[in-house]
Protein backbone atom coordinates (compact mmCIF):
# COMPACT_ATOMS: atom_id res chain seq x y z
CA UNK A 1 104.46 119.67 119.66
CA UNK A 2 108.41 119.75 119.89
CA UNK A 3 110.72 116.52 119.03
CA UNK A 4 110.64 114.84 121.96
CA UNK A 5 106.73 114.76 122.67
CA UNK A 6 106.71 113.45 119.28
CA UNK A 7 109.07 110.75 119.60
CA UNK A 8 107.18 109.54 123.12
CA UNK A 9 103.85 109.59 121.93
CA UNK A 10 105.20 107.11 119.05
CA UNK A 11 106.79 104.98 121.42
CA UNK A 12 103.44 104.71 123.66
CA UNK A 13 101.26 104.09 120.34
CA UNK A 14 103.33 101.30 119.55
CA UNK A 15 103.88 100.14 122.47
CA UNK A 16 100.05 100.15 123.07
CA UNK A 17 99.62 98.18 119.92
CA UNK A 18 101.70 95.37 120.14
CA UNK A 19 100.69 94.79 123.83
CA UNK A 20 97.30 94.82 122.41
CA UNK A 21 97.61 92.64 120.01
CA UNK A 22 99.35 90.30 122.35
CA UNK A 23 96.68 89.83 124.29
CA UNK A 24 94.34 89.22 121.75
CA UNK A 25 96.00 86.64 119.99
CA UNK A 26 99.65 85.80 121.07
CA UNK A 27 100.09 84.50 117.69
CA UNK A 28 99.57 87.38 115.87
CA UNK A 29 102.00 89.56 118.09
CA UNK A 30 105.42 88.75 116.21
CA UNK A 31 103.64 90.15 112.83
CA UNK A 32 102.47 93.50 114.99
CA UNK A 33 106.10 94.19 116.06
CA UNK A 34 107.17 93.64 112.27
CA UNK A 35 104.66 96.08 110.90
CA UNK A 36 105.17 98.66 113.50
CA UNK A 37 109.29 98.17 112.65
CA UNK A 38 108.34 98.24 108.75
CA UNK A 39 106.33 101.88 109.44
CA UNK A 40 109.02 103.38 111.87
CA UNK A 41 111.10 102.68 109.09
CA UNK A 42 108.77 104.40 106.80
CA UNK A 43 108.35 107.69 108.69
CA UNK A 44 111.56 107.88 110.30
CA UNK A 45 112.90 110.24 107.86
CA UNK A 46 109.66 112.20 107.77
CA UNK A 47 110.13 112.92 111.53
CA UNK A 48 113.75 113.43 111.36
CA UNK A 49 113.28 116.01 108.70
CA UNK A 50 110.44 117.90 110.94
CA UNK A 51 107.91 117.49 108.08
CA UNK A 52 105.24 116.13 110.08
């Protein structure tokens, strides 16, 4: 799977989450886009660096 694939298929997952989570409980959907930010942050170096 080359960089870009990668990248997109992140994108959709998280995407797909928060909108999920939206529309389960609007509420909630502010802490969804915080966790997804706090793991981007997380693996962004991993991906960067190719390790995954």
């Amino acid at each position: 799977m080359n960089e870009t694939t990668r990248q997109a298929v992140a994108v959709a997952l998280g995407v797909g989450v928060v909108a999920w989570q939206a529309s389960v409980e609007p509420g909630r959907a502010f802490a969804a886009v915080l966790l997804l930010s706090a793991l981007g942050y997380a693996f962004a170096p991993v991906v960067r660096d190719g390790v995954v």
